[in-house]
PDB file of N, CA and C in Angstrom:
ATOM      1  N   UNK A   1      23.490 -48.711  13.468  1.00  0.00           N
ATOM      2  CA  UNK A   1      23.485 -47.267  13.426  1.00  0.00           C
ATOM      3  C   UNK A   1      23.645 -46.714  14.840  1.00  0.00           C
ATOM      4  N   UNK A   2      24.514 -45.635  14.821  1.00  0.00           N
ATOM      5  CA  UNK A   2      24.572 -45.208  16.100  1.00  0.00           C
ATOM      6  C   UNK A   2      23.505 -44.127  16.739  1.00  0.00           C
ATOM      7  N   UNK A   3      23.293 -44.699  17.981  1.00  0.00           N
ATOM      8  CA  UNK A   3      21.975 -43.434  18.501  1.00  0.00           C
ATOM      9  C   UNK A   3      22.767 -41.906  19.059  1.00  0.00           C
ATOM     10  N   UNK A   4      22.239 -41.270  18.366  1.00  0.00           N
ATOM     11  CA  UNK A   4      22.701 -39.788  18.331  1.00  0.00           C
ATOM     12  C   UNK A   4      22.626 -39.341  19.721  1.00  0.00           C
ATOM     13  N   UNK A   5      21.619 -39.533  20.427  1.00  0.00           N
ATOM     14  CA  UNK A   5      21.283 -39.231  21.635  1.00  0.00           C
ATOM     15  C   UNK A   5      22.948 -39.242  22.625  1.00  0.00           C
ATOM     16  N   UNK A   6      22.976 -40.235  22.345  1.00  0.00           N
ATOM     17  CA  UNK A   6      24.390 -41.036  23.107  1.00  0.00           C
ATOM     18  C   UNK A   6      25.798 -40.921  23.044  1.00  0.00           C
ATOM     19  N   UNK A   7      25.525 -39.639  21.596  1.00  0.00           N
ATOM     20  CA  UNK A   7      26.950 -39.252  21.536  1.00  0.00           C
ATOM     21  C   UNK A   7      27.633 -38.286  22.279  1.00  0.00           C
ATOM     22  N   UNK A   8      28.891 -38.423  22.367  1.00  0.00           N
ATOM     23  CA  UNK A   8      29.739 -37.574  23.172  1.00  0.00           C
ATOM     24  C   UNK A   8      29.150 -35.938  22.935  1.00  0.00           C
ATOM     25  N   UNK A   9      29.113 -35.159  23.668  1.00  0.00           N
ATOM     26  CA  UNK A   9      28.266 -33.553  23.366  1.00  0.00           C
ATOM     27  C   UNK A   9      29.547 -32.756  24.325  1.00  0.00           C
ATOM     28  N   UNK A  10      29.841 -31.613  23.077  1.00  0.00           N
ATOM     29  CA  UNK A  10      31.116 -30.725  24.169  1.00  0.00           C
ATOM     30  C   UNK A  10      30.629 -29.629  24.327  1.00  0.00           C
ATOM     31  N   UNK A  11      30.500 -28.335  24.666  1.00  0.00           N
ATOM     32  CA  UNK A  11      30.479 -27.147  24.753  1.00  0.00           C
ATOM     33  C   UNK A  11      31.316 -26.103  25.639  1.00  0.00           C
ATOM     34  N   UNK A  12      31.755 -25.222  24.676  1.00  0.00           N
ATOM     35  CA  UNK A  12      32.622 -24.199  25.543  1.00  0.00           C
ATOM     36  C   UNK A  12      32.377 -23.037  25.485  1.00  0.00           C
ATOM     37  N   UNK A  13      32.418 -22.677  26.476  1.00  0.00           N
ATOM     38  CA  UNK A  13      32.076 -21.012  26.965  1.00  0.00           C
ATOM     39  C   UNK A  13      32.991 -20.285  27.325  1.00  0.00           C
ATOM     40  N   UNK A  14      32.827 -19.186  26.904  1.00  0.00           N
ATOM     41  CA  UNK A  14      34.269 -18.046  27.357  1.00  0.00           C
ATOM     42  C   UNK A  14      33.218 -16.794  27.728  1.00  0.00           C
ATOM     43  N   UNK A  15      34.037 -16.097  28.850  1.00  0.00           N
ATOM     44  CA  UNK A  15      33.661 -14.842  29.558  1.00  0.00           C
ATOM     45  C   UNK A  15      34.525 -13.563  29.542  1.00  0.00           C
ATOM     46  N   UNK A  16      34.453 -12.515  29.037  1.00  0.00           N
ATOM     47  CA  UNK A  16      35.128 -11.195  28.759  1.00  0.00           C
ATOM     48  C   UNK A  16      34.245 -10.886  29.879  1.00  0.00           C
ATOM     49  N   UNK A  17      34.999 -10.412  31.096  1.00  0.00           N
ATOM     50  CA  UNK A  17      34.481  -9.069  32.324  1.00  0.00           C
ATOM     51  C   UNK A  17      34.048  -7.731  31.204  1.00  0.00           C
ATOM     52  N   UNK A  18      34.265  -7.533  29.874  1.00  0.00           N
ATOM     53  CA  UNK A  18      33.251  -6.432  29.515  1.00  0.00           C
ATOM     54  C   UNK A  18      32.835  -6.666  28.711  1.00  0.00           C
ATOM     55  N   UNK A  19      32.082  -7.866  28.557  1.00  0.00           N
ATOM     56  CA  UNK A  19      30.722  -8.306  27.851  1.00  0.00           C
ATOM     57  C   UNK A  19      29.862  -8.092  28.982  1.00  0.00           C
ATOM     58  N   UNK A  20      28.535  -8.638  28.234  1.00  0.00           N
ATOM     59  CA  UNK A  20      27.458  -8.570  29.003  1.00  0.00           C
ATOM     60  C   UNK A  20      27.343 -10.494  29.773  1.00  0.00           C
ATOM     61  N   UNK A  21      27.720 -10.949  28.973  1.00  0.00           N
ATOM     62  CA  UNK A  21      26.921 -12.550  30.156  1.00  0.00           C
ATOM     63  C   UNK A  21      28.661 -13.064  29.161  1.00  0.00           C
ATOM     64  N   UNK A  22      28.486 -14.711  30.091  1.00  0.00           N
ATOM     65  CA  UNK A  22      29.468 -15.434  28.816  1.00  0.00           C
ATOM     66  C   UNK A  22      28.767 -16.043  27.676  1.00  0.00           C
ATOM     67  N   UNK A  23      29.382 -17.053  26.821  1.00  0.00           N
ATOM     68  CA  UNK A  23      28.899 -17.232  25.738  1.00  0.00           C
ATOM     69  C   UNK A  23      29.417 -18.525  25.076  1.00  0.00           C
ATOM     70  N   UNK A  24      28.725 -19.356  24.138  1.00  0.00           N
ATOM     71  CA  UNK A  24      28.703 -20.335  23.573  1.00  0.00           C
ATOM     72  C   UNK A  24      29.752 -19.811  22.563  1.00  0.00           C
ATOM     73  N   UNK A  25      31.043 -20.367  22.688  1.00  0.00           N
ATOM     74  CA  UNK A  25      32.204 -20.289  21.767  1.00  0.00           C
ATOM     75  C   UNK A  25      32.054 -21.214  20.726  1.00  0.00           C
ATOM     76  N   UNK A  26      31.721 -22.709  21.603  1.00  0.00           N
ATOM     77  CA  UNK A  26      32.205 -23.800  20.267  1.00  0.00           C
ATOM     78  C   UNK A  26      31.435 -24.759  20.809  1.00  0.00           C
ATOM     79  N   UNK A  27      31.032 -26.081  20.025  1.00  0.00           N
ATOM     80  CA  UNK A  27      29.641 -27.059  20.168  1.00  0.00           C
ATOM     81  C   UNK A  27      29.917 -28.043  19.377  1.00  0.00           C
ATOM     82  N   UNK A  28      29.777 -29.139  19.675  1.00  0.00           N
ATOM     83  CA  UNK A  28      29.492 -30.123  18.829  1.00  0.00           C
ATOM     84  C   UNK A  28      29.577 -31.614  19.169  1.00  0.00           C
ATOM     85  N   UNK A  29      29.174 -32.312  18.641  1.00  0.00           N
ATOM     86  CA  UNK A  29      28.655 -34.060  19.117  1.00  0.00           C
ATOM     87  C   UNK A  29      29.670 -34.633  18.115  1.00  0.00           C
ATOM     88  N   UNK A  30      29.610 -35.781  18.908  1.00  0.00           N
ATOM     89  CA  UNK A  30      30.616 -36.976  18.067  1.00  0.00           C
ATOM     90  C   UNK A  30      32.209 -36.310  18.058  1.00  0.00           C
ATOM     91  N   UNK A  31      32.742 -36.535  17.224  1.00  0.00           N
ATOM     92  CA  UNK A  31      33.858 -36.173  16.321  1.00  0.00           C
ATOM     93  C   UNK A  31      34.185 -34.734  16.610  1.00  0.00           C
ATOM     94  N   UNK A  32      33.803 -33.961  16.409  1.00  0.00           N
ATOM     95  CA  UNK A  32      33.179 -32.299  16.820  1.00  0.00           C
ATOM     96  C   UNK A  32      34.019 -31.928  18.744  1.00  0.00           C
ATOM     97  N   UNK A  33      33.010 -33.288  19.279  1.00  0.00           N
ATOM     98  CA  UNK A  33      33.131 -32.757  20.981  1.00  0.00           C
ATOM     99  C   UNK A  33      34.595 -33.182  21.216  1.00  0.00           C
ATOM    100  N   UNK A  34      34.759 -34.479  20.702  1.00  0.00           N
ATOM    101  CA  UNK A  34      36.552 -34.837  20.705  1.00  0.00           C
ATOM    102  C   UNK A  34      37.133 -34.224  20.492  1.00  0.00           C
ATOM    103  N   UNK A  35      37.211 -33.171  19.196  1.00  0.00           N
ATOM    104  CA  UNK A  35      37.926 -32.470  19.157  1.00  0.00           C
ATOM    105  C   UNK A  35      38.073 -30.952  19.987  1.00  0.00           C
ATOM    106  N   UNK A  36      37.032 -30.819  20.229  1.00  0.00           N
ATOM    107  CA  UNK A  36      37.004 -29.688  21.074  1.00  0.00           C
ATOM    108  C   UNK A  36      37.682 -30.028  22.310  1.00  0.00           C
ATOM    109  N   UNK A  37      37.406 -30.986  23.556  1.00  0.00           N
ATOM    110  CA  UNK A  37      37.869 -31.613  24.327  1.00  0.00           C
ATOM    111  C   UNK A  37      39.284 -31.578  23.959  1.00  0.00           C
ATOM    112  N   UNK A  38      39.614 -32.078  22.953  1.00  0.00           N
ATOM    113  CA  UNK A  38      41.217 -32.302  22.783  1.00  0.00           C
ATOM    114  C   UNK A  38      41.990 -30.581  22.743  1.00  0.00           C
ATOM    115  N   UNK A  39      41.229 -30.058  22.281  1.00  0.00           N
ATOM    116  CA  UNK A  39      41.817 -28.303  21.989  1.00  0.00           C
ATOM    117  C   UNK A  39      42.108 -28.099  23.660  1.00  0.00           C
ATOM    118  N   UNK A  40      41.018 -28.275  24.004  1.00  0.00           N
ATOM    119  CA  UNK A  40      40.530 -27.483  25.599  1.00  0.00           C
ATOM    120  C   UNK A  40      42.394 -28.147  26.565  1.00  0.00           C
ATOM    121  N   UNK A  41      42.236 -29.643  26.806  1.00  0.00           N
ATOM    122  CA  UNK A  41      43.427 -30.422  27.088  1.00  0.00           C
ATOM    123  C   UNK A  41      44.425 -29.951  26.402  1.00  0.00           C
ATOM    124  N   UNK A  42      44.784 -29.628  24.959  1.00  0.00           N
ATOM    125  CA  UNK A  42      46.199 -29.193  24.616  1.00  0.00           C
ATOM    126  C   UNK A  42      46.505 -27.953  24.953  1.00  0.00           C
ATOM    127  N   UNK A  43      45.718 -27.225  25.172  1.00  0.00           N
ATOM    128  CA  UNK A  43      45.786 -25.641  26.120  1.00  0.00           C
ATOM    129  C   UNK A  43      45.659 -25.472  27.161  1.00  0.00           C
ATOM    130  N   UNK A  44      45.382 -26.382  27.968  1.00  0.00           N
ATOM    131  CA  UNK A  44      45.294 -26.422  29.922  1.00  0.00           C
ATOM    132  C   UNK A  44      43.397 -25.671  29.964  1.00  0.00           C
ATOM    133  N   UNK A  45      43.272 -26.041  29.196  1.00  0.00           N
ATOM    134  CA  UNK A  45      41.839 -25.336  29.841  1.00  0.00           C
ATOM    135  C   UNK A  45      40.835 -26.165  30.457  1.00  0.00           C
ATOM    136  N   UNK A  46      40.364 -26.021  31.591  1.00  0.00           N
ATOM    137  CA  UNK A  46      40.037 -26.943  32.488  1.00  0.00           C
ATOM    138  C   UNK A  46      38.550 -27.522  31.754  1.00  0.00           C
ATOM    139  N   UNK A  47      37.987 -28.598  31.843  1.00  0.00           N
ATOM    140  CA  UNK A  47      36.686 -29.334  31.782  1.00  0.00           C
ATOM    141  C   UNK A  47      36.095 -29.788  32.934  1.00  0.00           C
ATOM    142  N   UNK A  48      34.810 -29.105  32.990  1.00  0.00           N
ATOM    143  CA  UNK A  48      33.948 -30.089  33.939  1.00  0.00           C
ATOM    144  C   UNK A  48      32.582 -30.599  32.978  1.00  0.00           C
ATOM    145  N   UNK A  49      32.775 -32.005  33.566  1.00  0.00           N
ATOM    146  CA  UNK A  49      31.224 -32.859  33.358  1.00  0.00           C
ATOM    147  C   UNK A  49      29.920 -32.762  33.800  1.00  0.00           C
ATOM    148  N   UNK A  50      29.348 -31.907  32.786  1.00  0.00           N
ATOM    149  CA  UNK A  50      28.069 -31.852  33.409  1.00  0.00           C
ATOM    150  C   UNK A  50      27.250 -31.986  32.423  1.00  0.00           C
ATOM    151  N   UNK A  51      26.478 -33.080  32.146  1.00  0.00           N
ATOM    152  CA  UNK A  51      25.714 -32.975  31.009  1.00  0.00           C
ATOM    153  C   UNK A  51      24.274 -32.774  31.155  1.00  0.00           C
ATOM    154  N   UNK A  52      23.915 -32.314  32.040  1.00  0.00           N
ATOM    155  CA  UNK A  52      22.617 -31.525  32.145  1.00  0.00           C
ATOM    156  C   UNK A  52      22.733 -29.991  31.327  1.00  0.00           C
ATOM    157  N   UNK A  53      23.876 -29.474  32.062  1.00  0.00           N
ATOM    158  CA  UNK A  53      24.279 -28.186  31.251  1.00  0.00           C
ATOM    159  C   UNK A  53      24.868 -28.024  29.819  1.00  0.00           C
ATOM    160  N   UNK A  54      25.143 -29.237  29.987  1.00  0.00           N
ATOM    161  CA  UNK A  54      25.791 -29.202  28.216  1.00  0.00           C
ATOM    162  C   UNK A  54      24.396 -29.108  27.365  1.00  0.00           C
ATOM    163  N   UNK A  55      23.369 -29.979  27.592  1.00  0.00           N
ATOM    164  CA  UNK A  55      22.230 -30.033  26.614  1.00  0.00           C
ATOM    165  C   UNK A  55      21.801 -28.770  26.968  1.00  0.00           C
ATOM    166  N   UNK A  56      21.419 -27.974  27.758  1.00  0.00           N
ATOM    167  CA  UNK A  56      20.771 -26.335  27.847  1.00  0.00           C
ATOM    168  C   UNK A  56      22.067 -25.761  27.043  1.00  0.00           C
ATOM    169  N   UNK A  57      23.146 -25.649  27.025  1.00  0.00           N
ATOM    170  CA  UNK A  57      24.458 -24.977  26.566  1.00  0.00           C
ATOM    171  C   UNK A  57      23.923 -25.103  24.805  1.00  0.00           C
ATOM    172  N   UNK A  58      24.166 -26.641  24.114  1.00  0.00           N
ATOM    173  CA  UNK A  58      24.111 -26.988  23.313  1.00  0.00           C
ATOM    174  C   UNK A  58      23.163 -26.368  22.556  1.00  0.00           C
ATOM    175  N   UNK A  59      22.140 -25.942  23.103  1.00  0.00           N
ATOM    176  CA  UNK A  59      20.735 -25.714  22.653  1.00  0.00           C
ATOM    177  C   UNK A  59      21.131 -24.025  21.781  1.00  0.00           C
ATOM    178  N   UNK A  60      21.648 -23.118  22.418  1.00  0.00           N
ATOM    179  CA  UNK A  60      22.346 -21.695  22.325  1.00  0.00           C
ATOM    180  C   UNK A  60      22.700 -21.922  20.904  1.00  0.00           C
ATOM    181  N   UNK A  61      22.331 -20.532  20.116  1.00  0.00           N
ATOM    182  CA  UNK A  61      23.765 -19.741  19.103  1.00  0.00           C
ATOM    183  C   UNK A  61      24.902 -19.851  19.463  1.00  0.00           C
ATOM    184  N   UNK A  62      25.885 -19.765  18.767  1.00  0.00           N
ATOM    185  CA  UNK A  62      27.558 -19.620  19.331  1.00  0.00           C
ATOM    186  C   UNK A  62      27.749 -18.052  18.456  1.00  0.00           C
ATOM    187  N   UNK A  63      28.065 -17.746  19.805  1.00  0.00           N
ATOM    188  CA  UNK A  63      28.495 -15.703  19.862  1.00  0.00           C
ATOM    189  C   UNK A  63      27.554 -15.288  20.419  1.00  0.00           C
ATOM    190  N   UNK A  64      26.307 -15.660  20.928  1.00  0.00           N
ATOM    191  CA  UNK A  64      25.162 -15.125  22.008  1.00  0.00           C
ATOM    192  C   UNK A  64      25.382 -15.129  23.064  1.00  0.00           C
ATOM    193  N   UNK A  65      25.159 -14.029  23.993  1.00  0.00           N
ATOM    194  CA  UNK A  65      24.932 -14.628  25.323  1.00  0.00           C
ATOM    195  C   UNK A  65      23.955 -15.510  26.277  1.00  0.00           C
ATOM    196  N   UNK A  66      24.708 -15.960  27.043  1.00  0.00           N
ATOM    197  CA  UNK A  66      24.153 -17.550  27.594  1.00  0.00           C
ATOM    198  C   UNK A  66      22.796 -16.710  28.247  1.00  0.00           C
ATOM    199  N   UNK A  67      21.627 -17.137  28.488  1.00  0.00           N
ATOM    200  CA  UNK A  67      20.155 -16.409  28.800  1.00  0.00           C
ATOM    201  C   UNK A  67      20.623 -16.310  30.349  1.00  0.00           C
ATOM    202  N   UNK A  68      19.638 -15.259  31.221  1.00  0.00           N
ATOM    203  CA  UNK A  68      19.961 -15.092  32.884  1.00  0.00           C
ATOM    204  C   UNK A  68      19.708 -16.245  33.506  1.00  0.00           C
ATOM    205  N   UNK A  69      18.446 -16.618  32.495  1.00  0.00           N
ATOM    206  CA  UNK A  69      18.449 -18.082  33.581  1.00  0.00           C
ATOM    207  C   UNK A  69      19.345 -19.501  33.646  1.00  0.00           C
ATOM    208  N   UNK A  70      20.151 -19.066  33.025  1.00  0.00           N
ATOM    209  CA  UNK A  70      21.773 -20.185  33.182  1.00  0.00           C
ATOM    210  C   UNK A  70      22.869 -19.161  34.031  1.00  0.00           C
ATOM    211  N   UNK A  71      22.664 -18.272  34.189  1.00  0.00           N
ATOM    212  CA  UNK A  71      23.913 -17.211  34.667  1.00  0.00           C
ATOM    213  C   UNK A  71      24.295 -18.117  35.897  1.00  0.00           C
ATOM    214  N   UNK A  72      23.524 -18.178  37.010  1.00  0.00           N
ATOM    215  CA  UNK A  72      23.999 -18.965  38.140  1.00  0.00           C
ATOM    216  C   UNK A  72      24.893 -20.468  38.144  1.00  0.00           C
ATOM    217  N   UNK A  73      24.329 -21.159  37.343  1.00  0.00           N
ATOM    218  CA  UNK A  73      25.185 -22.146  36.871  1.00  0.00           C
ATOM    219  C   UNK A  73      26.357 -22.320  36.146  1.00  0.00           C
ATOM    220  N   UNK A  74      26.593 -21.402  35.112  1.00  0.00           N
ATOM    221  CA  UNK A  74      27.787 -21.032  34.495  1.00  0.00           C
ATOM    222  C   UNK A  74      28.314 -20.057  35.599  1.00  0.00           C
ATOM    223  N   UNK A  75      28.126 -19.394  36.092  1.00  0.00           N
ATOM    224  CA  UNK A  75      29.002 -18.589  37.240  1.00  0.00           C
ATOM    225  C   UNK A  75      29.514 -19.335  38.264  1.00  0.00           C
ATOM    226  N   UNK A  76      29.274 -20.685  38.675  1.00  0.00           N
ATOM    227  CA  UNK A  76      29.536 -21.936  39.409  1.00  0.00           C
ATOM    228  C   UNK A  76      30.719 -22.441  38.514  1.00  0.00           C
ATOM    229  N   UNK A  77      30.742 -22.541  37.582  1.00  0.00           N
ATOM    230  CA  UNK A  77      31.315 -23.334  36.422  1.00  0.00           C
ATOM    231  C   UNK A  77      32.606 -22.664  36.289  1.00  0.00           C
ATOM    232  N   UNK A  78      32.406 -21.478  36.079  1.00  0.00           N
ATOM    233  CA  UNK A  78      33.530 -19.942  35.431  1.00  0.00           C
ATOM    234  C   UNK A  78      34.017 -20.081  37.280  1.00  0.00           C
ATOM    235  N   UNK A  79      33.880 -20.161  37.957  1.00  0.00           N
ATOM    236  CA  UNK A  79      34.645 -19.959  39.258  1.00  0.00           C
ATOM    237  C   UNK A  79      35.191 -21.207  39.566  1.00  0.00           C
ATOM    238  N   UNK A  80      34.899 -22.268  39.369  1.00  0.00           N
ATOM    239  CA  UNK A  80      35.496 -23.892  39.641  1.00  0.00           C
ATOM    240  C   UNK A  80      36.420 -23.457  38.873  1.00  0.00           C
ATOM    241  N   UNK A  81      36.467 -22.737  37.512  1.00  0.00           N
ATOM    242  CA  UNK A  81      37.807 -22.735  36.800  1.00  0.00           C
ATOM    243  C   UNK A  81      38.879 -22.176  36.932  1.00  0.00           C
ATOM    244  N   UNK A  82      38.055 -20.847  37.502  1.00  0.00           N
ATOM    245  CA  UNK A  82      39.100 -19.710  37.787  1.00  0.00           C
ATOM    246  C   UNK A  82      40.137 -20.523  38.806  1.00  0.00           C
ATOM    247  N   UNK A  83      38.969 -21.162  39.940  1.00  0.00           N
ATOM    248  CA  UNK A  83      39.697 -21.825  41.445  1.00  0.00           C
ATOM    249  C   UNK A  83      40.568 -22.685  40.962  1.00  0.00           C
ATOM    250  N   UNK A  84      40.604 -23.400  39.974  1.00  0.00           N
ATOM    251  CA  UNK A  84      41.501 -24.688  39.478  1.00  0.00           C
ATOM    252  C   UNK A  84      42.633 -23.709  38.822  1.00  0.00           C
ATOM    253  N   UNK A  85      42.368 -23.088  38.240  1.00  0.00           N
ATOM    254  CA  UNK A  85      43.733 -21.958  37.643  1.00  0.00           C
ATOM    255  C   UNK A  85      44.588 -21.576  38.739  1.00  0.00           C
ATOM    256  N   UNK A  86      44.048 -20.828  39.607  1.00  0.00           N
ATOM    257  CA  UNK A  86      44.820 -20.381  40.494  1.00  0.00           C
ATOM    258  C   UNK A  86      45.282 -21.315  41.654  1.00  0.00           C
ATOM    259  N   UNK A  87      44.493 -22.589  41.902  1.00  0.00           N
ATOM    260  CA  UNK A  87      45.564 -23.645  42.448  1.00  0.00           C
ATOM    261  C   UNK A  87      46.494 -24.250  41.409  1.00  0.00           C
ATOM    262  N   UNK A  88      46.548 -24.144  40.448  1.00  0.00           N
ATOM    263  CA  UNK A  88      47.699 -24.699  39.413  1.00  0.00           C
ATOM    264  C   UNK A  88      48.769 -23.829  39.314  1.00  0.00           C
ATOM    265  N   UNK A  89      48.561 -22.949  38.934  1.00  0.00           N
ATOM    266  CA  UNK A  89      49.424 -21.835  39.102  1.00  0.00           C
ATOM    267  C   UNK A  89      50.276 -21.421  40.712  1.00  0.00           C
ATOM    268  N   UNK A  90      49.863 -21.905  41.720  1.00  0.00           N
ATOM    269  CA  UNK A  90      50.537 -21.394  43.151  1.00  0.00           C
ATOM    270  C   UNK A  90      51.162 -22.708  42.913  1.00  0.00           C
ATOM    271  N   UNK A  91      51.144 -23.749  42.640  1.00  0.00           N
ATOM    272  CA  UNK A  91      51.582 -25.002  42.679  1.00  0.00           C
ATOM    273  C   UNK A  91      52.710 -25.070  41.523  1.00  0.00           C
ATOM    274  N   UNK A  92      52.653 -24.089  40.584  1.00  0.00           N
ATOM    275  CA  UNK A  92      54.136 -24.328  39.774  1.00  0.00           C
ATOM    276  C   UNK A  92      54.910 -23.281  40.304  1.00  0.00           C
ATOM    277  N   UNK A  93      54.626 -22.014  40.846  1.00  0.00           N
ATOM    278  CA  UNK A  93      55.036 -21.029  41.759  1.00  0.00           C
ATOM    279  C   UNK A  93      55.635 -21.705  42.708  1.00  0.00           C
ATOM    280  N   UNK A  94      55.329 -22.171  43.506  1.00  0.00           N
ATOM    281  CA  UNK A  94      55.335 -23.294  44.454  1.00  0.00           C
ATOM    282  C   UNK A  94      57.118 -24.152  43.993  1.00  0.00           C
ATOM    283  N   UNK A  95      56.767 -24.566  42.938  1.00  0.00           N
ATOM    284  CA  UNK A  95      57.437 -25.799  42.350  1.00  0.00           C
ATOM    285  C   UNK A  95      58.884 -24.946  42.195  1.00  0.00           C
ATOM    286  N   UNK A  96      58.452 -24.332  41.069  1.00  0.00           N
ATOM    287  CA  UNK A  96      59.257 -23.405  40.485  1.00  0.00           C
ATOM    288  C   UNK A  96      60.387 -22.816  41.541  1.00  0.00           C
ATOM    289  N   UNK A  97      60.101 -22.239  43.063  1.00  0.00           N
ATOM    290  CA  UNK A  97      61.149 -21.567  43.673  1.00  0.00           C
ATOM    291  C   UNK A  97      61.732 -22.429  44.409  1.00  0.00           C
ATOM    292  N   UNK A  98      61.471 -23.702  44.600  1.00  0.00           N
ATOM    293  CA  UNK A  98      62.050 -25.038  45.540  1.00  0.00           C
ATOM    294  C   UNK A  98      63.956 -24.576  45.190  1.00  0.00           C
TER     295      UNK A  98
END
């Protein structure tokens, strides 16, 4: 039997500038996180590994906002992404006018 503990765990968060915080979009272990993972990769949407935050993430409603006391950490998270967007993007810009 497999220990649950040990399974793969995904969570994704999305941020609207006119919401109030971001928010638990989508969740799930095993089978669930693969596929999410695989969505995230077939759309360029960046992943980082952090599974300290995934289990506080995991823990959330999906459509709530994430509590203040995660704001700092997901605002770390939401800016690594933004920063990876916008070096991907100058880099096909980049590519693109060669």
């Amino acid at each position: 039997m497999k220990d649950l503990n040990k399974q793969k765990t995904a969570v994704a968060i999305k941020y609207e500038p006119e919401e109030e915080a971001p928010k638990v979009v989508a969740k799930g272990k095993g089978y669930l996180a693969e596929l999410i993972l695989e969505i995230a990769k077939n759309n360029n949407i960046p992943i980082k590994k952090d599974s300290k935050l995934v289990q506080e993430l995991y823990k959330l409603e999906i459509e709530k906002p994430i509590p203040p006391e995660l704001y700092k950490t997901v605002a770390a998270i939401l800016a690594w992404a933004y920063n990876l967007n916008q070096k991907l993007k100058d880099k096909f810009i980049k590519n693109f006018l060669k």
